[in-house]
N, C-alpha and C. Protein backbone atom coordinates (compact mmCIF):
# COMPACT_ATOMS: atom_id res chain seq x y z
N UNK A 1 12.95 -3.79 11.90
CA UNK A 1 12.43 -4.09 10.58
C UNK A 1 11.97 -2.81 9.91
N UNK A 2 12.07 -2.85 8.68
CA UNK A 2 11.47 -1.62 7.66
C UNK A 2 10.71 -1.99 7.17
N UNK A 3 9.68 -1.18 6.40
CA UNK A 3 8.84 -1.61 5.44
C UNK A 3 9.06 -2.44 4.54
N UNK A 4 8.41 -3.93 4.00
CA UNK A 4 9.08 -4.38 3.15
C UNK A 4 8.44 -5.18 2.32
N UNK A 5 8.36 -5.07 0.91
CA UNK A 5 7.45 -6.23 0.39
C UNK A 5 7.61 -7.63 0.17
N UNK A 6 6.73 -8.47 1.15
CA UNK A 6 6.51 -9.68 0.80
C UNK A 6 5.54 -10.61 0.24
N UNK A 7 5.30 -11.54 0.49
CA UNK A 7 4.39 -12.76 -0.10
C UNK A 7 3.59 -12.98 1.04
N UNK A 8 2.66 -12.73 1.05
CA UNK A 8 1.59 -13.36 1.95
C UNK A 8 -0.14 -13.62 1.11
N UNK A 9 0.13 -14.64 1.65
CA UNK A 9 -1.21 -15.59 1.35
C UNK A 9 -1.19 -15.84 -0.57
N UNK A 10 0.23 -15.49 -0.90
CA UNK A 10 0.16 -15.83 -2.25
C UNK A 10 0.31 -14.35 -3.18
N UNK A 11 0.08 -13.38 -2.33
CA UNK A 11 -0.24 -12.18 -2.99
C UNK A 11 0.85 -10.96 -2.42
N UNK A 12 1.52 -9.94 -3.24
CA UNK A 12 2.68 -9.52 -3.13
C UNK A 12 1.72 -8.15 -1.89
N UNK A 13 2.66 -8.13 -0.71
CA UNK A 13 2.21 -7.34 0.35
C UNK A 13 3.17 -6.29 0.80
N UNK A 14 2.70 -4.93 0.82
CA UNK A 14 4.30 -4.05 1.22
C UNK A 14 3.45 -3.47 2.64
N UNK A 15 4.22 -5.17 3.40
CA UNK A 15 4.00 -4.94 5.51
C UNK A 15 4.91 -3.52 5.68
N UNK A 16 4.50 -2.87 6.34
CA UNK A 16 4.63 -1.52 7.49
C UNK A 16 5.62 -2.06 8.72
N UNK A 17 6.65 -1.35 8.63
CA UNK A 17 7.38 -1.96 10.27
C UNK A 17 6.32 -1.75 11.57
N UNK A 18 6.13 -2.20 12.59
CA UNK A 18 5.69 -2.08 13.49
C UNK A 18 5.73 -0.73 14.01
N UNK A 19 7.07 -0.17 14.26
CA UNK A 19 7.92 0.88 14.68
C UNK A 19 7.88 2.53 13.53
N UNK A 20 8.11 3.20 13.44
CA UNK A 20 7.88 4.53 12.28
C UNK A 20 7.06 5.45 12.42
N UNK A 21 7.36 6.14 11.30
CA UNK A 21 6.50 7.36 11.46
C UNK A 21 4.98 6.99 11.65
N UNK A 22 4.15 7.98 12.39
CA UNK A 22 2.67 7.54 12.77
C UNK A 22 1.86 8.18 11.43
N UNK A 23 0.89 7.17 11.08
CA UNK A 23 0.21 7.49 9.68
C UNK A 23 -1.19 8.07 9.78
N UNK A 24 -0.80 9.39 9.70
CA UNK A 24 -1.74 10.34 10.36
C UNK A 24 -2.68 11.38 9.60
N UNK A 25 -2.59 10.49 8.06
CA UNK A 25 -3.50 11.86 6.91
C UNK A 25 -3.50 11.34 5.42
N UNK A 26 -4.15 11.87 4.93
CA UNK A 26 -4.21 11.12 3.52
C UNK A 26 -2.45 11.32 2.65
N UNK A 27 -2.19 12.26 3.12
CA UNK A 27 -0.17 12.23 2.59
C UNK A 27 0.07 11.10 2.75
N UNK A 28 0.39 10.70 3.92
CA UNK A 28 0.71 9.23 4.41
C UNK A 28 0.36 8.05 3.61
N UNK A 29 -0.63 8.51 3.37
CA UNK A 29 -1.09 7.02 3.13
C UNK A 29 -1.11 7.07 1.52
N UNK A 30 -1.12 8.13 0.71
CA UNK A 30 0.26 8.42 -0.40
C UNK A 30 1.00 7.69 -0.51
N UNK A 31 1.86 8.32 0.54
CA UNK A 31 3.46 7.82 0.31
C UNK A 31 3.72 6.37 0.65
N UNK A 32 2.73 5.79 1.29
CA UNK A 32 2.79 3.72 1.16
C UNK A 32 2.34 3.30 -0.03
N UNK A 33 1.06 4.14 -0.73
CA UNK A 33 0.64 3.45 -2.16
C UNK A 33 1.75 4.08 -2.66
N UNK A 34 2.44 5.09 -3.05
CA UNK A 34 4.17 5.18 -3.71
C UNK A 34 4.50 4.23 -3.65
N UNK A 35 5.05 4.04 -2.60
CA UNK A 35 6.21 2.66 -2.13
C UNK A 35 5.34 1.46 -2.39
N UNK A 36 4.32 1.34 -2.55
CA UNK A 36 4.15 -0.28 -2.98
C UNK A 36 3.64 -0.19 -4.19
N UNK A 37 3.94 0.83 -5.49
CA UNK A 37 3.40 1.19 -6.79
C UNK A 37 3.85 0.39 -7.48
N UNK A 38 3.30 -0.42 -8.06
CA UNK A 38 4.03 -1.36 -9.24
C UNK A 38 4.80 -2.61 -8.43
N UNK A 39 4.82 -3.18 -6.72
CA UNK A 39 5.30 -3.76 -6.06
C UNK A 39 4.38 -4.79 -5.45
N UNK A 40 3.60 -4.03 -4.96
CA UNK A 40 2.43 -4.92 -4.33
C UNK A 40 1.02 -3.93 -4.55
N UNK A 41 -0.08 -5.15 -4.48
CA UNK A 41 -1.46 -4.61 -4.67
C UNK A 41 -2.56 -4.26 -2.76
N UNK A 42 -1.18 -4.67 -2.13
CA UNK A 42 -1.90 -5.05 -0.49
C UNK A 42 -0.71 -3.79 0.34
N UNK A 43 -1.31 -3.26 1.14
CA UNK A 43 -0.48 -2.64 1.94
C UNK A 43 -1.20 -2.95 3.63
N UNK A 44 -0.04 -3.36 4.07
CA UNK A 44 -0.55 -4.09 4.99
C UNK A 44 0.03 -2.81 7.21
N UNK A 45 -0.97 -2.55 7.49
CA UNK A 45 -0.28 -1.33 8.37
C UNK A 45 -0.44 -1.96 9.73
N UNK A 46 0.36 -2.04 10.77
CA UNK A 46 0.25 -2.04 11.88
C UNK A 46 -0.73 -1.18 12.52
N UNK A 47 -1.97 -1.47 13.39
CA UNK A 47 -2.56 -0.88 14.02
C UNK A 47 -2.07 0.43 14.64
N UNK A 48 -1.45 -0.18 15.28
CA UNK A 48 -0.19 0.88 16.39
C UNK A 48 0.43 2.10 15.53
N UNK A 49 0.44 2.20 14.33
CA UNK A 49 1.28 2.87 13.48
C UNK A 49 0.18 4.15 12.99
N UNK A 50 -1.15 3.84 13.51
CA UNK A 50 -2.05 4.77 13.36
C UNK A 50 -2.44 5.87 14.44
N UNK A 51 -2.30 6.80 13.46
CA UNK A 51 -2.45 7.64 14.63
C UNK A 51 -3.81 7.43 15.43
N UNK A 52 -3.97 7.74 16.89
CA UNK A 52 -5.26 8.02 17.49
C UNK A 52 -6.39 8.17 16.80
N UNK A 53 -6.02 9.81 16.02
CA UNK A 53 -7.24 10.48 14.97
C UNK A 53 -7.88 9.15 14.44
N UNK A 54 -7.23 8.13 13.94
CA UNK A 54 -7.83 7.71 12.96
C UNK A 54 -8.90 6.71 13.20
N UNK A 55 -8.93 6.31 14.72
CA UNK A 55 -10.11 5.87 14.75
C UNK A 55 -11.65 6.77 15.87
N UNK A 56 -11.03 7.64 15.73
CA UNK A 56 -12.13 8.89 16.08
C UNK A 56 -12.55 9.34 14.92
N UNK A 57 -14.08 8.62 14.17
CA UNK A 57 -14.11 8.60 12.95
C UNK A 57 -14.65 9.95 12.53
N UNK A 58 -14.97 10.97 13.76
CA UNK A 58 -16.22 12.20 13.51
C UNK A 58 -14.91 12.95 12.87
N UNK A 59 -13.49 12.61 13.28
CA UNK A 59 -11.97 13.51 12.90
C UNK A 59 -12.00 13.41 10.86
N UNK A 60 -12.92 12.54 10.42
CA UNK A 60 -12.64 12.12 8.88
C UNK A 60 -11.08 11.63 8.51
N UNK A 61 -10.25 11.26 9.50
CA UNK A 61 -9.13 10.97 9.05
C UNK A 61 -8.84 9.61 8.37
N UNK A 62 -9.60 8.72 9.22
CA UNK A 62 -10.27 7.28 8.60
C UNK A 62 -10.64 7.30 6.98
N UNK A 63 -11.66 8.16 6.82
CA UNK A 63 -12.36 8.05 5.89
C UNK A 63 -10.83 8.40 4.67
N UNK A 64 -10.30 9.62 4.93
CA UNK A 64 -9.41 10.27 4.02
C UNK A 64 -8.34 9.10 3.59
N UNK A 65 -8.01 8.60 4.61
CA UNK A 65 -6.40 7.41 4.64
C UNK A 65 -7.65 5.88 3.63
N UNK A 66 -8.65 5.58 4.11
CA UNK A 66 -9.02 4.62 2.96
C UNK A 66 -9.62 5.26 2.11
N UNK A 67 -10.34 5.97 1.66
CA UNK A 67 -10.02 6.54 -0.08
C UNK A 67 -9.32 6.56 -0.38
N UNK A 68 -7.89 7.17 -0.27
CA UNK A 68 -6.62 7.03 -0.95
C UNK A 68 -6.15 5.74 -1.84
N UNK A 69 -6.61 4.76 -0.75
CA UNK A 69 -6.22 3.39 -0.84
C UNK A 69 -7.21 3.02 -2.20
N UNK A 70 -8.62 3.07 -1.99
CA UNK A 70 -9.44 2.29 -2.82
C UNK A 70 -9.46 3.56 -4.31
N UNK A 71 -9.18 4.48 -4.19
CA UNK A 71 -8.85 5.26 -5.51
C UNK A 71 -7.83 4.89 -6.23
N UNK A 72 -7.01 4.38 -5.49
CA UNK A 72 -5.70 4.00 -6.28
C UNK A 72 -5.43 2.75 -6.30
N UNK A 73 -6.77 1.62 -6.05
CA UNK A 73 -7.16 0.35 -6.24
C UNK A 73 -5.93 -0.39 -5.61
N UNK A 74 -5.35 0.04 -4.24
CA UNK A 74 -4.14 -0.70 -3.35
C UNK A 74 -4.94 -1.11 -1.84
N UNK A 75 -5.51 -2.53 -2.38
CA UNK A 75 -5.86 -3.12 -0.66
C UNK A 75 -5.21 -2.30 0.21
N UNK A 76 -6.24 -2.58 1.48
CA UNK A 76 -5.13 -2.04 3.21
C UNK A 76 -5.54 -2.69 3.70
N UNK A 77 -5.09 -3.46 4.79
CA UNK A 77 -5.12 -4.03 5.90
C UNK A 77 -4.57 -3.55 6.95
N UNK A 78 -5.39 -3.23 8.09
CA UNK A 78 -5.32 -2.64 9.18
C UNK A 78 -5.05 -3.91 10.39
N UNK A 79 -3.56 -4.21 10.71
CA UNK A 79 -3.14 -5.67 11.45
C UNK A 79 -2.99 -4.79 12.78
N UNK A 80 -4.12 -5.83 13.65
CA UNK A 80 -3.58 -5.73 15.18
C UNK A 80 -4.59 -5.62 15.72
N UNK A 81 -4.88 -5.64 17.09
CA UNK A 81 -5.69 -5.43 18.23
C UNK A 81 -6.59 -4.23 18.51
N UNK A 82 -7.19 -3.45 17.45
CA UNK A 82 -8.12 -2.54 17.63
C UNK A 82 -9.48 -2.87 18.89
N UNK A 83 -9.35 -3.42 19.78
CA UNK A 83 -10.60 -4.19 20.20
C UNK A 83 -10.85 -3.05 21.38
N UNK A 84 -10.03 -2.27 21.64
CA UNK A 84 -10.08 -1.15 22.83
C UNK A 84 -10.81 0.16 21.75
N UNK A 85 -10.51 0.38 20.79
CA UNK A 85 -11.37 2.12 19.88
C UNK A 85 -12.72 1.05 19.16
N UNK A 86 -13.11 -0.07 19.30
CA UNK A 86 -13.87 -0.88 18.80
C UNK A 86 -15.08 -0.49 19.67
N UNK A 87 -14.73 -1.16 21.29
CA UNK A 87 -15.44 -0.91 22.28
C UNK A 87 -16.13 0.43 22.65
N UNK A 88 -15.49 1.58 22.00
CA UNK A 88 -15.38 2.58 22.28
C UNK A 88 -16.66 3.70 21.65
N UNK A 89 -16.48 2.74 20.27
CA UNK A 89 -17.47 3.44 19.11
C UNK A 89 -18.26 2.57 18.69
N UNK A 90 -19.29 2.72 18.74
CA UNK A 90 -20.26 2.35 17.69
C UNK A 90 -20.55 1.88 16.20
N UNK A 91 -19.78 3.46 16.12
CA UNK A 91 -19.42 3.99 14.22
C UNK A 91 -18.43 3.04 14.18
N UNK A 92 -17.50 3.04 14.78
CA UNK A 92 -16.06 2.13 14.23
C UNK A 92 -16.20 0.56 14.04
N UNK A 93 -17.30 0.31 15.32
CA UNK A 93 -17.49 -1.18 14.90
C UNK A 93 -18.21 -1.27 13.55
N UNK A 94 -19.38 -0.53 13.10
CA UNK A 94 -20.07 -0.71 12.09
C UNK A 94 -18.86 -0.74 10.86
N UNK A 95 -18.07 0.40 11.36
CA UNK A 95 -17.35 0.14 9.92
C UNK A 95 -16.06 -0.65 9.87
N UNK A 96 -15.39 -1.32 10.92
CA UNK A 96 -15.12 -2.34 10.50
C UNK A 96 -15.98 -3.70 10.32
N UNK A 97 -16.95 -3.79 10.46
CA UNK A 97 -17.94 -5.37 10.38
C UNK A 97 -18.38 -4.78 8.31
N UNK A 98 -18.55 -3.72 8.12
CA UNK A 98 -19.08 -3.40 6.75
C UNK A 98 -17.51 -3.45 6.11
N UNK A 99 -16.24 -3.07 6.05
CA UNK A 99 -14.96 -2.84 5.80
C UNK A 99 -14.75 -4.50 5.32
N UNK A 100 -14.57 -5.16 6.41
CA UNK A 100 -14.26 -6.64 6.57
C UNK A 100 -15.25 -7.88 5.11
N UNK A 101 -16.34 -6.79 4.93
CA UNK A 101 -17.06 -7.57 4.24
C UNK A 101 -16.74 -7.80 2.84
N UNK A 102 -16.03 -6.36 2.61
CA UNK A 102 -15.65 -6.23 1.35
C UNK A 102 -14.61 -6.37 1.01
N UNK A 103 -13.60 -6.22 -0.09
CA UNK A 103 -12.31 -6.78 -0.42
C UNK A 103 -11.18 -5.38 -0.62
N UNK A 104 -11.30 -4.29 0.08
CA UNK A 104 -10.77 -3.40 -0.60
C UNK A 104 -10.11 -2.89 0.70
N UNK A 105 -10.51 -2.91 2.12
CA UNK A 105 -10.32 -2.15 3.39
C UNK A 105 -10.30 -3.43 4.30
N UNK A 106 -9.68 -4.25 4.99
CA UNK A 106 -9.50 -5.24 5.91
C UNK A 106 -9.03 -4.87 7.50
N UNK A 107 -10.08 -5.19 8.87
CA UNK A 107 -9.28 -5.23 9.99
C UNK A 107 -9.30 -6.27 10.46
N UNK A 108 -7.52 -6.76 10.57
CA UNK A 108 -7.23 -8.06 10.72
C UNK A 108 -6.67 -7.80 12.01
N UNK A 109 -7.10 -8.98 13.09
CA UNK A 109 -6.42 -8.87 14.25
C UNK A 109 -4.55 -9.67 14.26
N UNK A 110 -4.70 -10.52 13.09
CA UNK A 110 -3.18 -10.81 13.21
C UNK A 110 -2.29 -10.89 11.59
N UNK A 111 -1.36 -11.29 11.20
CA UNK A 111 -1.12 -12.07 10.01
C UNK A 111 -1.55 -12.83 9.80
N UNK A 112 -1.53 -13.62 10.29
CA UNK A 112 -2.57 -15.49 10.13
C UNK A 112 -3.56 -14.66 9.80
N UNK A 113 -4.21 -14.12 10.09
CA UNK A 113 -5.64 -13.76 9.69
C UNK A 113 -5.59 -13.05 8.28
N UNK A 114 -4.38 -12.42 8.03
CA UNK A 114 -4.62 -11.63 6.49
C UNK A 114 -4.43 -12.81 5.66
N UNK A 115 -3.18 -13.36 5.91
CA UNK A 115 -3.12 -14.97 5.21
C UNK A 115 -4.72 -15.91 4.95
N UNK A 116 -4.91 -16.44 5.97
CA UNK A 116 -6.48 -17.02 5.64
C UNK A 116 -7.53 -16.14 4.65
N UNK A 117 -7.48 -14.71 5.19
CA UNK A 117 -8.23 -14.05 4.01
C UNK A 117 -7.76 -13.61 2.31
N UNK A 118 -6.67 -14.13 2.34
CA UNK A 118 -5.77 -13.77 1.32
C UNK A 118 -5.74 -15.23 0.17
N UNK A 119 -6.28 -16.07 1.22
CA UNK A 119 -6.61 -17.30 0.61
C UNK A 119 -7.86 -17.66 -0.08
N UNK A 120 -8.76 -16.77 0.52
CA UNK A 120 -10.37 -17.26 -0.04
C UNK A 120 -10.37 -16.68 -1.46
């Protein structure tokens, strides 16, 4: 699969293949708000597709890849099983439980789950 924009939860989404380049810096995360410019308002990334750095939050790579996003007013959703760099950090849980709260940065453990939140 490639990157590709679809419909989820009602709202136009440009999903991340599972598989690809690893999204490892604020460039990156550029070049998905590119590709979903005028396509979709949600960019939706496979966990796995992140580099390491990015949830070693003292690296600022985190921080850099969602500003991008909320400057250029393009949801992210972060899909998949983070529950191992969760355990790990402190910081990371805080900021996904504060992330999750708000409507701009999402960590979703599946699709069904962006769907249900895509619904409220």
């Amino acid at each position: 699969m490639t990157d590709q924009v679809i419909e989820r939860g009602g709202e136009a989404v440009l999903l991340c293949a599972e598989s690809g380049t690893p999204i490892g810096g604020p460039q990156d995360a550029l070049d998905l708000i590119g590709a979903a410019f005028g396509q979709a308002r949600m960019v939706a990334i496979p966990a796995t597709r992140l580099d390491a750095e990015f949830f070693r939050l003292r690296t600022g790579v985190a921080g850099e890849i969602m500003q991008k996003f909320v400057n250029y007013r393009i949801r992210l959703a972060i899909v998949g099983d983070i529950s191992a760099h969760v355990a790990a950090s402190d910081a990371l849980r805080d900021l996904v439980r504060e992330s999750n709260k708000g409507d701009h940065v999402w960590f979703l453990p599946t699709l069904d789950d962006l769907d249900a939140r895509l619904h409220r």
